[in-house]
Protein backbone atom coordinates (compact mmCIF):
# COMPACT_ATOMS: atom_id res chain seq x y z
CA UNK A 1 -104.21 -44.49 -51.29
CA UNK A 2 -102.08 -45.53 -48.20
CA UNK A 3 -102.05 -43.95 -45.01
CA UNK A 4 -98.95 -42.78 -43.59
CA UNK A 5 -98.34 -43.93 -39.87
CA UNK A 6 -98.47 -41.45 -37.36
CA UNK A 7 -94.82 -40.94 -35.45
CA UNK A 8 -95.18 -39.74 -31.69
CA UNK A 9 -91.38 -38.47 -30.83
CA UNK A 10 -90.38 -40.14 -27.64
CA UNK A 11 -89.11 -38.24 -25.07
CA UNK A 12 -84.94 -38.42 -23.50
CA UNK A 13 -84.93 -39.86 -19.77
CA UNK A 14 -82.64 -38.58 -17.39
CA UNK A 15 -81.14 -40.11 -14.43
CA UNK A 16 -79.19 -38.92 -11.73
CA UNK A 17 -76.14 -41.49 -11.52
CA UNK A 18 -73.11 -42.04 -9.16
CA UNK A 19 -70.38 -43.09 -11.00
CA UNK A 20 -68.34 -44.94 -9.02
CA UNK A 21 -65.78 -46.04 -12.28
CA UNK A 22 -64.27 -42.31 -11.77
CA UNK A 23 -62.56 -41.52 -8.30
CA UNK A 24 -61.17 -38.36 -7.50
CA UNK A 25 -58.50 -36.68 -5.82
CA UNK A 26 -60.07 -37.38 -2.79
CA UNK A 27 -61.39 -40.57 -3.15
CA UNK A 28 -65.15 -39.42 -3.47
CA UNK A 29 -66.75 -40.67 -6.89
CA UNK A 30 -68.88 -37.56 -9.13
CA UNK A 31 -72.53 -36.92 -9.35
CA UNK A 32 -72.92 -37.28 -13.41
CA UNK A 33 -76.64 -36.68 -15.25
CA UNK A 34 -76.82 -39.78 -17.94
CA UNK A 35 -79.60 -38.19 -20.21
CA UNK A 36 -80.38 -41.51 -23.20
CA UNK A 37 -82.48 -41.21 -25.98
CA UNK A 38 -82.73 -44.18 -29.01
CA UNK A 39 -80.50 -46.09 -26.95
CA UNK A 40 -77.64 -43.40 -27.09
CA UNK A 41 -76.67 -41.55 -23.72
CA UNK A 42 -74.58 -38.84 -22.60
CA UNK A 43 -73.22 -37.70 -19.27
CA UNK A 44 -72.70 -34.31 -18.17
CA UNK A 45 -70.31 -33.92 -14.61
CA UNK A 46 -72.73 -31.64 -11.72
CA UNK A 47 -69.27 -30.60 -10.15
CA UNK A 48 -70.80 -32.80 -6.87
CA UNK A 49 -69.31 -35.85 -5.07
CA UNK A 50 -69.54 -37.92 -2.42
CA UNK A 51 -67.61 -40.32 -0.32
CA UNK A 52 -68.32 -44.06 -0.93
CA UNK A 53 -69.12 -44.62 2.68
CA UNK A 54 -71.59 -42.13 2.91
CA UNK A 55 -73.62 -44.12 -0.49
CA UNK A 56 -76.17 -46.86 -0.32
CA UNK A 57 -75.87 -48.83 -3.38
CA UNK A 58 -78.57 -51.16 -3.04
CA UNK A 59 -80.93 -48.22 -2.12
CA UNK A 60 -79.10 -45.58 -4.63
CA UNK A 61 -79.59 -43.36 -1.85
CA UNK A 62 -77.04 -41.11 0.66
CA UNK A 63 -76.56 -42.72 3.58
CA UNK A 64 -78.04 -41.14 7.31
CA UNK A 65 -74.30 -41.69 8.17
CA UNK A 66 -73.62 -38.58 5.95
CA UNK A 67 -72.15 -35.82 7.85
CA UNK A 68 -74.07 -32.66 6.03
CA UNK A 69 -77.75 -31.90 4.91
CA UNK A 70 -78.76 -35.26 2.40
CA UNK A 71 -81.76 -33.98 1.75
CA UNK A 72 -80.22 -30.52 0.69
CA UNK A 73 -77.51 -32.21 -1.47
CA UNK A 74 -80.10 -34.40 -3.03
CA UNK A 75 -82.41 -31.51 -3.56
CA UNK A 76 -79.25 -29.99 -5.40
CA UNK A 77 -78.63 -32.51 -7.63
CA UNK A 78 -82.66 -33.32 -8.67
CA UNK A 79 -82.21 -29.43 -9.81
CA UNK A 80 -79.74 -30.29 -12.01
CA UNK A 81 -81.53 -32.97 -13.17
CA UNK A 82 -84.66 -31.04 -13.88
CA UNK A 83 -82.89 -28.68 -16.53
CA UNK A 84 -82.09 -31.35 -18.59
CA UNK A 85 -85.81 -32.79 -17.76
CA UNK A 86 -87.37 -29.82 -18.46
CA UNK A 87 -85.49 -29.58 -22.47
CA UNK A 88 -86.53 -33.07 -22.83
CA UNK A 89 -90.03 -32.21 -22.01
CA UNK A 90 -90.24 -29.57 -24.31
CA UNK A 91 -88.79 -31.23 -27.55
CA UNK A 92 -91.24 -34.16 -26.97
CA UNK A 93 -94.33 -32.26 -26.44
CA UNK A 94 -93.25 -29.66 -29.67
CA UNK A 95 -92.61 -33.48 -31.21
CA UNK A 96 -89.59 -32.55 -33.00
CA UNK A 97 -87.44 -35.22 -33.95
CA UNK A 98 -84.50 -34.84 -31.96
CA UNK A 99 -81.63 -37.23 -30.13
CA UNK A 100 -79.67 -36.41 -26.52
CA UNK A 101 -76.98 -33.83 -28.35
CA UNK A 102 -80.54 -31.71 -29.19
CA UNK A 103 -81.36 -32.10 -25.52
CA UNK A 104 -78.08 -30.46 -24.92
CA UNK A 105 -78.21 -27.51 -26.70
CA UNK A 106 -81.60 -26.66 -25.58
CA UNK A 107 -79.83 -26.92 -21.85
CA UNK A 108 -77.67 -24.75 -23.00
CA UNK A 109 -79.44 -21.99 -24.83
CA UNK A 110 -81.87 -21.71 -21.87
CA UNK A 111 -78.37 -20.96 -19.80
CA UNK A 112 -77.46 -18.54 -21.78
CA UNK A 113 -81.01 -16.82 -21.66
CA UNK A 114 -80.34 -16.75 -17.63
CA UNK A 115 -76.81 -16.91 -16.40
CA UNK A 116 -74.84 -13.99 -15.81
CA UNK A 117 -71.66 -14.76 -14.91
CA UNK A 118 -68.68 -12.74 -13.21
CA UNK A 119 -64.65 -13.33 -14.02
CA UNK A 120 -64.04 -14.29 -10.44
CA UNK A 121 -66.86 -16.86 -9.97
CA UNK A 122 -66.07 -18.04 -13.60
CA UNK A 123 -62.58 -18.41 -13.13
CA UNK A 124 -63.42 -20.40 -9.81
CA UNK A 125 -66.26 -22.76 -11.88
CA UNK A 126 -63.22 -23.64 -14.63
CA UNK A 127 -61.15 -24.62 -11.96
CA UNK A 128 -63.10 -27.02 -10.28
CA UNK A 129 -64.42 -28.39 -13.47
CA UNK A 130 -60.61 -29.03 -14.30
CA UNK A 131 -60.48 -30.81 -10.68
CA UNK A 132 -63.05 -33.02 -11.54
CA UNK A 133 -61.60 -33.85 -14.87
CA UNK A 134 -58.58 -34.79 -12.78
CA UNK A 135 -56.83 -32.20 -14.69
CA UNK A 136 -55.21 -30.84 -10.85
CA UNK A 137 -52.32 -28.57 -13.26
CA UNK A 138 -54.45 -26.54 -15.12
CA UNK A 139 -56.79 -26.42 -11.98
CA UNK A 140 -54.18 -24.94 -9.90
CA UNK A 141 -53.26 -22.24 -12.58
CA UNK A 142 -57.01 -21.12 -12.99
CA UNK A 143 -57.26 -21.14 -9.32
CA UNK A 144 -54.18 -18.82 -8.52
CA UNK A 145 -54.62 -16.54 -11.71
CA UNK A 146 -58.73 -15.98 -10.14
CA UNK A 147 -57.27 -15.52 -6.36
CA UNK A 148 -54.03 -12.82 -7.60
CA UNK A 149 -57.28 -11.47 -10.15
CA UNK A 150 -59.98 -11.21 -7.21
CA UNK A 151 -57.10 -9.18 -4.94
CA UNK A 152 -56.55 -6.62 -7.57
CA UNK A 153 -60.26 -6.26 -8.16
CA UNK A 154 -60.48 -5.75 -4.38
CA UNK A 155 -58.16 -3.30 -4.30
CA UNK A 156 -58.84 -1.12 -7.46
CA UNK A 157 -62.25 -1.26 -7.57
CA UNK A 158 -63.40 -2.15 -3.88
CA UNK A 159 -65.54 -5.43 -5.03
CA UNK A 160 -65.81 -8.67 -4.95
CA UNK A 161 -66.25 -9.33 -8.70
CA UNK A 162 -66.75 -7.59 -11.77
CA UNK A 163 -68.65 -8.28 -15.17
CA UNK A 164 -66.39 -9.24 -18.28
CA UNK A 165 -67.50 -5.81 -20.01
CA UNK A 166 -64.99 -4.59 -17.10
CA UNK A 167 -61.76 -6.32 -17.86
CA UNK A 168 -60.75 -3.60 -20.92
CA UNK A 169 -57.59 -2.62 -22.22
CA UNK A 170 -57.20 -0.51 -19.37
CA UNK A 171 -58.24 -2.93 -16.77
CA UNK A 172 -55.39 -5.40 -18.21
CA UNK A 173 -52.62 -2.55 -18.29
CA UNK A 174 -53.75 -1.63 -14.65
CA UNK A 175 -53.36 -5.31 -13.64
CA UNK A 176 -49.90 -6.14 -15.41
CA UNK A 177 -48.15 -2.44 -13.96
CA UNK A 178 -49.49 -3.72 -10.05
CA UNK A 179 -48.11 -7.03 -10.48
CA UNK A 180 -45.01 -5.73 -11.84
CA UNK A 181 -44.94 -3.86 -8.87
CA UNK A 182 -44.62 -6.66 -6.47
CA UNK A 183 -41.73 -8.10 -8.64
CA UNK A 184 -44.07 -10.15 -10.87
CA UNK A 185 -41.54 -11.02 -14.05
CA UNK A 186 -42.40 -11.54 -17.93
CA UNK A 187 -42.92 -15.45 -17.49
CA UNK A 188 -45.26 -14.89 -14.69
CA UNK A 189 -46.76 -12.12 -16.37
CA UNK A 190 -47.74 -14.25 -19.44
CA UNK A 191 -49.29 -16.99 -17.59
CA UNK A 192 -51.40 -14.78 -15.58
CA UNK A 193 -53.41 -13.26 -18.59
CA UNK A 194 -52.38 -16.21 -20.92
CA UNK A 195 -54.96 -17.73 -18.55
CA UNK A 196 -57.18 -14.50 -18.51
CA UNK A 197 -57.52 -14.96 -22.15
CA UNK A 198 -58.16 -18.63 -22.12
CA UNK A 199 -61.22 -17.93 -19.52
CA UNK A 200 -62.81 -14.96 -21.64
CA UNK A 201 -62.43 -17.06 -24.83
CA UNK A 202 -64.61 -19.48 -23.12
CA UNK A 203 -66.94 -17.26 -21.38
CA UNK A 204 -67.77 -16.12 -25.37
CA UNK A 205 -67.75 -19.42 -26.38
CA UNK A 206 -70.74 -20.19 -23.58
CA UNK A 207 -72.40 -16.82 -24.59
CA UNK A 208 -71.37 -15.59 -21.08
CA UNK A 209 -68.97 -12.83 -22.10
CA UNK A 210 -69.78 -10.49 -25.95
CA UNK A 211 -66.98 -10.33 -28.39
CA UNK A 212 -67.03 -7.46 -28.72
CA UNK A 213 -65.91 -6.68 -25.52
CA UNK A 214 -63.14 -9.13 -26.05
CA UNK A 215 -59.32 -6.87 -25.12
CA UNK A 216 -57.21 -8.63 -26.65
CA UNK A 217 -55.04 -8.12 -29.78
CA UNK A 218 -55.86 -11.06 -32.34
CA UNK A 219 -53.80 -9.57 -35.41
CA UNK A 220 -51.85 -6.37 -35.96
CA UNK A 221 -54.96 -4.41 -36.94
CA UNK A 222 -55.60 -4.64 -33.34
CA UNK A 223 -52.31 -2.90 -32.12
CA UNK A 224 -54.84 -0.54 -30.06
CA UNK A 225 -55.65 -3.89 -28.08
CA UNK A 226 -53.96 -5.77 -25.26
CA UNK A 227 -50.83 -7.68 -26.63
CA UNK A 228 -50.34 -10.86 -24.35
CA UNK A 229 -47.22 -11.76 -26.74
CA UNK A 230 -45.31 -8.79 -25.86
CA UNK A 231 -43.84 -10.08 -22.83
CA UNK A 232 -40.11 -11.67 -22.90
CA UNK A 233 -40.27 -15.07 -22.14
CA UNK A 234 -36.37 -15.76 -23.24
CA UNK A 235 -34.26 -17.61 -21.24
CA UNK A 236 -31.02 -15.98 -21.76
CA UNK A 237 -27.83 -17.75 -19.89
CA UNK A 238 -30.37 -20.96 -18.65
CA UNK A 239 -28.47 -23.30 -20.66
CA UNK A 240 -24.93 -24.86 -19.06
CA UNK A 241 -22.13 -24.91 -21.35
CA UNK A 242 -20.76 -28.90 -21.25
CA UNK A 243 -17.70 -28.12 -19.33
CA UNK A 244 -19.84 -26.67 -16.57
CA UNK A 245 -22.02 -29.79 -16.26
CA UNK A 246 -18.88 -31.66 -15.84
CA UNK A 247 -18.09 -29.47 -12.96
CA UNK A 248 -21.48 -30.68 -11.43
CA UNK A 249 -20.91 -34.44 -12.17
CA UNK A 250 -17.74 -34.52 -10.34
CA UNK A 251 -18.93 -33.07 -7.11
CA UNK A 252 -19.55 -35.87 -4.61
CA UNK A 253 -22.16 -34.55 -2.37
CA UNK A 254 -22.32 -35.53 1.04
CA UNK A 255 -25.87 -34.80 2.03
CA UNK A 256 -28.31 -36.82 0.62
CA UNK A 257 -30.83 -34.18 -0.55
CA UNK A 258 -27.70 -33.24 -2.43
CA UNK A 259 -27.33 -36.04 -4.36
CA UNK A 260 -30.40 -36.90 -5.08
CA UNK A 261 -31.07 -33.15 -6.39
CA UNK A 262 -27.64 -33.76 -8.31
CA UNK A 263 -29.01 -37.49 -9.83
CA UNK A 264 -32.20 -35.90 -10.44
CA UNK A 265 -30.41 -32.70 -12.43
CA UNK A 266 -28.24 -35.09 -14.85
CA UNK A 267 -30.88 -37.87 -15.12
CA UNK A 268 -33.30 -35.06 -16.86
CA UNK A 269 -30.31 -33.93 -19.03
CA UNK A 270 -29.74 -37.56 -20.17
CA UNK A 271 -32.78 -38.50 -20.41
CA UNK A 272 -34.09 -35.88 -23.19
CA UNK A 273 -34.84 -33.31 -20.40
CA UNK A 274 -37.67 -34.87 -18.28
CA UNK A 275 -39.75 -32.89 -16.59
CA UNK A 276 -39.34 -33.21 -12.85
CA UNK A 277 -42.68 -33.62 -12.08
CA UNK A 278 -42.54 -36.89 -14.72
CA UNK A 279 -38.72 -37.75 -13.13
CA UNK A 280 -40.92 -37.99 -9.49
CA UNK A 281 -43.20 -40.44 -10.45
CA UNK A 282 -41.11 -42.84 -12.81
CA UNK A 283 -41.17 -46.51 -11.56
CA UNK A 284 -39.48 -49.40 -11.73
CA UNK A 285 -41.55 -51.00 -14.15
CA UNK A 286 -40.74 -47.89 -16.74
CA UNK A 287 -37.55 -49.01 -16.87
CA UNK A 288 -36.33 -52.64 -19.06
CA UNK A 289 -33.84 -54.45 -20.16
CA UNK A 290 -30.02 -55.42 -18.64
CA UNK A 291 -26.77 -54.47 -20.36
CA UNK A 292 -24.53 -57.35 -20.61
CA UNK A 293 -21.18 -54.99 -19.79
CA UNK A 294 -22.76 -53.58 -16.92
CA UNK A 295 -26.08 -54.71 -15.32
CA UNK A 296 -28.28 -51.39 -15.86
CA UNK A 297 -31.15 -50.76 -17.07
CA UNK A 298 -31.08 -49.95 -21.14
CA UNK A 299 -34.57 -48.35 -21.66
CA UNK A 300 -37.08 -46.02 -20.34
CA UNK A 301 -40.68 -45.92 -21.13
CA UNK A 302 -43.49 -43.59 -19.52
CA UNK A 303 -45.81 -41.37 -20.50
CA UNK A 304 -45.67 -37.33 -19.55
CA UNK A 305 -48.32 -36.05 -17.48
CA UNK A 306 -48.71 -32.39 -19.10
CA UNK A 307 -49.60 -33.78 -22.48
CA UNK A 308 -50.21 -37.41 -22.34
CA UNK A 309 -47.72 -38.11 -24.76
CA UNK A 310 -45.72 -41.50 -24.71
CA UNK A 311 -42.17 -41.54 -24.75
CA UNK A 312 -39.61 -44.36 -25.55
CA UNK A 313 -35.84 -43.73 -25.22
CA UNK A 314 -32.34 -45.50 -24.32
CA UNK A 315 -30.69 -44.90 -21.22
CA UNK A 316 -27.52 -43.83 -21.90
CA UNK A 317 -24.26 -45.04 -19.29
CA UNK A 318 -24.64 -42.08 -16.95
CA UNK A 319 -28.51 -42.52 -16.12
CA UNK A 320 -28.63 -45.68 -16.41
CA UNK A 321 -26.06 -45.77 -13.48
CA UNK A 322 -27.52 -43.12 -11.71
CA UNK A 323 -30.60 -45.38 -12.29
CA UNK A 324 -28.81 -48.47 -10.94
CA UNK A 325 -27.39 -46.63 -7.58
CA UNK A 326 -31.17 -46.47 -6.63
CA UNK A 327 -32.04 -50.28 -7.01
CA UNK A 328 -30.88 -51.53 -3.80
CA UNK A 329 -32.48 -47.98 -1.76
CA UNK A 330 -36.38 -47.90 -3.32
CA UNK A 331 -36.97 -51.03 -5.95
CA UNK A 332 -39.16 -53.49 -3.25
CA UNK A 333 -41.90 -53.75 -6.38
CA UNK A 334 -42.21 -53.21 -9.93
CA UNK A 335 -44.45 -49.97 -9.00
CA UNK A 336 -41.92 -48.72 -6.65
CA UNK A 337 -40.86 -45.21 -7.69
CA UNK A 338 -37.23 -45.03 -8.45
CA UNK A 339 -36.67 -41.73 -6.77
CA UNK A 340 -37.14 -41.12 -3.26
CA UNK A 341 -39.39 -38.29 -3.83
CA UNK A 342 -42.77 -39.52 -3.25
CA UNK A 343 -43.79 -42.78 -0.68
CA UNK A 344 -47.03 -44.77 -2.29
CA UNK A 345 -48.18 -45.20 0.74
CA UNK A 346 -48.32 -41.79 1.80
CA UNK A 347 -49.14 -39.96 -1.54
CA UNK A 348 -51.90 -41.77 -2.65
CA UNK A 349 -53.85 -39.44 -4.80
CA UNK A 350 -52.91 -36.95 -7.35
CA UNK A 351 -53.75 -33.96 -5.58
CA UNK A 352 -51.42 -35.51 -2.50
CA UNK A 353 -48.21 -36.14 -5.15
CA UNK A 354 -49.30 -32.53 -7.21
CA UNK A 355 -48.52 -30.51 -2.92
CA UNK A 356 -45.83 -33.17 -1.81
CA UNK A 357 -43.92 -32.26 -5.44
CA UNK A 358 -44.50 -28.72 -5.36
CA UNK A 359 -42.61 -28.76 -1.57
CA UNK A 360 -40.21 -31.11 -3.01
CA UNK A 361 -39.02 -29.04 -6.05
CA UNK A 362 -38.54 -26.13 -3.83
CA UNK A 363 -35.36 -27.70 -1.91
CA UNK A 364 -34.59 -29.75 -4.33
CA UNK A 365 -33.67 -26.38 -6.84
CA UNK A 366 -31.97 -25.39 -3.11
CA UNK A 367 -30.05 -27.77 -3.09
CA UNK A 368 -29.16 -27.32 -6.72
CA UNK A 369 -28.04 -23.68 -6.48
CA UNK A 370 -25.76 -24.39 -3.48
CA UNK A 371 -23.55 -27.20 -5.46
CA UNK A 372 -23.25 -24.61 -8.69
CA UNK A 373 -22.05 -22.22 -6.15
CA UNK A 374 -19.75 -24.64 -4.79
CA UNK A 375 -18.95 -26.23 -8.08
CA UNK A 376 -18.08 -22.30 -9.37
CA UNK A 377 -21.06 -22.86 -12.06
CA UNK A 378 -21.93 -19.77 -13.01
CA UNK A 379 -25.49 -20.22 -13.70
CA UNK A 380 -28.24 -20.71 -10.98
CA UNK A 381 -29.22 -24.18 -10.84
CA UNK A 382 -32.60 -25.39 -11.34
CA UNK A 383 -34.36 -28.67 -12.60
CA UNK A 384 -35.59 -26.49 -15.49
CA UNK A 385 -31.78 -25.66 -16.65
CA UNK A 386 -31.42 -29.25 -17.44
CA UNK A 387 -34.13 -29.22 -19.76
CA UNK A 388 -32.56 -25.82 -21.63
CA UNK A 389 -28.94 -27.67 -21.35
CA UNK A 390 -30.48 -30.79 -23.00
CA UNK A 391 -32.15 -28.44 -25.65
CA UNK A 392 -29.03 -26.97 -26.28
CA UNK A 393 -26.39 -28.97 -26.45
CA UNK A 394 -28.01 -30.94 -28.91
CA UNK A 395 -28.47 -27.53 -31.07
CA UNK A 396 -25.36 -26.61 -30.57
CA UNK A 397 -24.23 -30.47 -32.31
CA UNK A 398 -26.30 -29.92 -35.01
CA UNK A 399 -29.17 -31.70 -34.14
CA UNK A 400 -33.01 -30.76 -36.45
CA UNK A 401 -35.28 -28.64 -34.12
CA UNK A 402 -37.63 -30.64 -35.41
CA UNK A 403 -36.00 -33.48 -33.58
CA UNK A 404 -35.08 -31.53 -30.54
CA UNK A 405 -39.02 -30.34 -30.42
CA UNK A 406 -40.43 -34.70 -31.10
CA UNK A 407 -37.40 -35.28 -27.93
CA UNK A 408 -39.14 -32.77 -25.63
CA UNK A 409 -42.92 -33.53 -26.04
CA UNK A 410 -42.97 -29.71 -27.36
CA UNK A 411 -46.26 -29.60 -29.53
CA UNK A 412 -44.65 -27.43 -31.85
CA UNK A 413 -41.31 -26.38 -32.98
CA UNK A 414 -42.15 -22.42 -31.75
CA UNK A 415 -42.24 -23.64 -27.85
CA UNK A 416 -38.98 -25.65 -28.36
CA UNK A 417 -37.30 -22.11 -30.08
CA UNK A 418 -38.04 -20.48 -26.59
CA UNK A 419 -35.87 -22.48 -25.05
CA UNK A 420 -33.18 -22.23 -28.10
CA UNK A 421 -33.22 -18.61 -28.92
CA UNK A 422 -31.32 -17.59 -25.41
CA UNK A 423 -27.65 -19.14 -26.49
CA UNK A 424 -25.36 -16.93 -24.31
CA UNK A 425 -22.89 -15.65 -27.00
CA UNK A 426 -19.70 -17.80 -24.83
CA UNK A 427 -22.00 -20.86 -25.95
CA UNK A 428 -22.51 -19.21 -29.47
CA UNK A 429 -18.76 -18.86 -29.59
CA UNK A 430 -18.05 -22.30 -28.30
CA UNK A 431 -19.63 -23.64 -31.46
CA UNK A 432 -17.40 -22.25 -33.99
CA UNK A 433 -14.65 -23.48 -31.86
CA UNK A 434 -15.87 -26.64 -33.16
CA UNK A 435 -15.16 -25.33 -36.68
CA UNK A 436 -11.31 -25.86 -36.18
C-alpha cells in the first residue's frame, strides 16, 4: 500500500515596503505591508509616508536626517507589520491550507474582536485613507461632513465623540434642524448625511457599527426611520433660456477675470457642460485637429476627474474660437493648460490644484453674477448653470435623456433628471412655441 506524503503548510512572509511607484499629494511615497504566499502577494496601505529625502534606499532604512522620532515611526510601522505576522503564524502552525486573501481575513476578524471605533475618529480614518488613494474629493467631503459632525456633537452632547449606537433617528433630526438653523439648504443637507450614511454602511460592513442600529430608511416599511431622500435637491430656474445666453455672449468684458469667467461659462455649455474643475485642467494636447475654414481646433479629448470616464467630442465654432483666443496667451507646450487658471509650475500636486481651484471658482462665479446683472439675465450666474443650460436646451430640442445622461458622464439617467425636472414654466412654454 503507498504512503501518502506528508504536506507541512508554509507560512505567508510579510515585509514592510516603501513604495516609491505611488507619490502623493505631497510628494512623500506610502508605507504599504506586501504579505506573499505561493508566489502571490498583496499590499495593504498603513496610512504612513515619508519624504524621499529622509529614505535610505540602499540601507531600506529612515535616514538620521529625518526631522521626527525614526525609531518611533519605525516602531509604528513593525506593529503593523506584526498583525499580519501574527495571522500568518497562526494559520501555519494550525497547518491549514490557506493563501494571502486567508491571511487577510484572519487580520481582519481579530480587528473586529478589538477595535471599537467612534463616528468622529472613523469619519477622520476614511478620509485619510481617501487621501492616500489620491482620491483628495471624496477626502475633503468626509473631512468637512466629520468636522460640521464633531461641532454638533460638541455642542449637544458636550463630547468629543460618540459610539454609532448614538447617531439614532433622533440624533439625525437633531443634526439636520441645527444646520438648518445656520442657513444650511436641501443640497447641503443631503450631502452631509448622504456621507453619514456612506460611513455607517461601512462601519457595518467592517463589523464596527450593528445593523441593527443602522437609522436609516431602506424601503417604505421603514417610514419610522431617517429618510435621506426627502430633501429637495431641484434646481428650479438654474437653466438659461437661449435668448438669455445670447445676452451673455454679446457682452464684451473689459476685465480680464471677466472674460475668462465669461469663456469659461460658454465653453462648458458648448462643450456638453464640463465640469469646471475638468475645464481648469484641460491642456493643449486634449485638443486636435485644424479646420480648414478657420484654423481652430475641431476636437476635444480628456478624461473627467469625478468618475474617470473618457470623453470624446467636436468643438463646435464658438469654443473652438474661444479655444483659439487662448493659443497665443498660455500654449508654450503641449501640456500647457489652456485656461489661465492654474500655473504648472506653481500647482504641482493635486492637493495644490484641488485649494488653488476651490479659490478660483469662488471669483470666477463673482464675476459671473456681476455680467448677468449687467447683461439683465435674470438668473444668478454660476459655472454650474451652464451645465443645467446644456442639459436643457438639448431637452427642450428633443434630445433622448439617455443621450443627454452618456453627454454628461451622469452614471444613470435618475442624476441627469435632477437637473431636467426644474424647467421654469417660461422655458416649458417656450417649447410649444416651437410647435407653430
Amino acid at each position: 500500500m503507498s504512503k501518502t506524503t506528508e504536506h507541512k503548510e508554509g507560512q505567508a512572509t510579510v515585509k514592510i515596503y516603501y513604495k516609491v511607484g505611488k507619490t502623493l499629494a505631497d510628494g512623500s511615497h506610502p508605507f504599504v505591508i506586501r504579505i506573499t504566499k505561493n508566489r502571490k502577494h498583496v499590499v495593504r496601505y498603513t496610512g504612513i509616508s515619508l519624504h524621499p529625502k529622509y529614505w535610505n534606499e540602499e540601507k531600506q532604512e529612515i535616514r538620521r536626517s529625518y526631522p521626527g522620532d525614526a525609531k518611533a515611526l519605525w516602531k509604528k510601522l513593525e506593529d503593523k507589520a506584526k498583525a499580519y505576522e501574527q495571522a500568518a503564524g497562526s494559520l501555519a502552525e494550525a497547518d491549514e491550507q490557506h493563501d494571502v486573501e486567508a491571511v487577510l481575513q484572519k487580520v481582519s476578524e481579530s480587528r473586529k474582536a478589538t477595535r471599537r471605533v467612534k463616528v468622529v475618529a472613523y469619519f477622520a480614518e476614511l478620509s485619510a485613507e481617501q487621501t492616500a488613494a489620491g482620491q483628495l474629493g471624496n477626502a475633503r467631503v468626509y473631512r468637512q461632513t466629520g468636522t460640521e459632525l464633531a461641532r454638533f456633537i460638541a455642542g449637544e452632547h458636550g463630547a468629543d465623540d460618540i459610539p454609532f449606537s448614538k447617531v439614532t433617528v433622533c440624533f439625525c433630526n437633531d443634526w439636520e434642524q441645527t444646520m438648518r438653523a445656520t442657513g444650511a439648504e436641501d443640497t447641503t443637507l443631503s450631502v452631509r448625511f448622504r456621507t453619514l450614511r456612506s460611513v455607517f454602511n461601512k462601519a457595518i460592513a467592517n463589523g464596527l457599527a450593528k445593523p441593527e442600529y443602522y437609522p436609516f430608511a431602506r424601503n417604505r416599511a421603514e417610514q419610522h426611520k431617517y429618510s435621506v431622500s426627502k430633501f429637495d435637491l431641484s434646481t428650479r430656474k438654474r437653466a438659461l433660456p437661449r435668448e438669455e445666453l445670447r445676452k451673455l455672449e454679446q457682452l464684451e468684458p473689459t476685465i480680464w477675470r471677466h472674460r475668462i469667467a465669461k469663456d469659461a461659462f460658454l465653453f462648458s455649455f458648448y462643450c456638453g457642460g464640463i465640469n469646471f474643475v475638468d475645464l481648469a485642467q484641460l491642456r493643449w494636447r486634449d485638443v486636435s485637429g485644424v479646420a480648414a475654414s478657420t484654423g481652430h481646433p475641431e476636437r476635444l479629448e480628456y478624461v473627467r476627474q469625478k468618475t474617470g470616464g473618457k470623453f470624446s467630442l467636436k468643438l463646435l465654432a464658438p469654443a473652438a474660437a474661444i479655444v483659439a483666443s487662448y493659443a497665443p496667451i498660455t500654449k508654450a507646450s503641449p501640456d500647457s493648460y489652456i485656461f489661465s487658471f492654474l500655473d504648472a509650475a506653481k500647482h504641482t500636486t493635486p492637493a495644490k490644484r484641488l485649494v488653488r481651484l476651490q479659490n478660483v471658482l469662488g471669483w470666477v462665479n463673482k464675476a459671473l453674477k456681476l455680467m448677468g446683472e449687467q447683461a439683465s439675465i435674470s438668473t444668478p450666474l454660476t459655472t454650474y448653470v451652464a451645465r443645467h443650460s446644456f442639459a436643457t436646451t438639448l431637452k427642450l430640442s428633443g434630445t433622448n435623456t439617455a443621450l443627454i445622461s452618456q453627454a454628461m458622464g451622469h452614471k444613470s439617467e435618475s442624476v441627469t433628471a435632477v437637473y431636467l425636472d426644474s424647467f421654469g414654466s417660461d422655458l416649458v412654454d417656450s417649447a410649444f412655441d416651437n410647435l407653430l
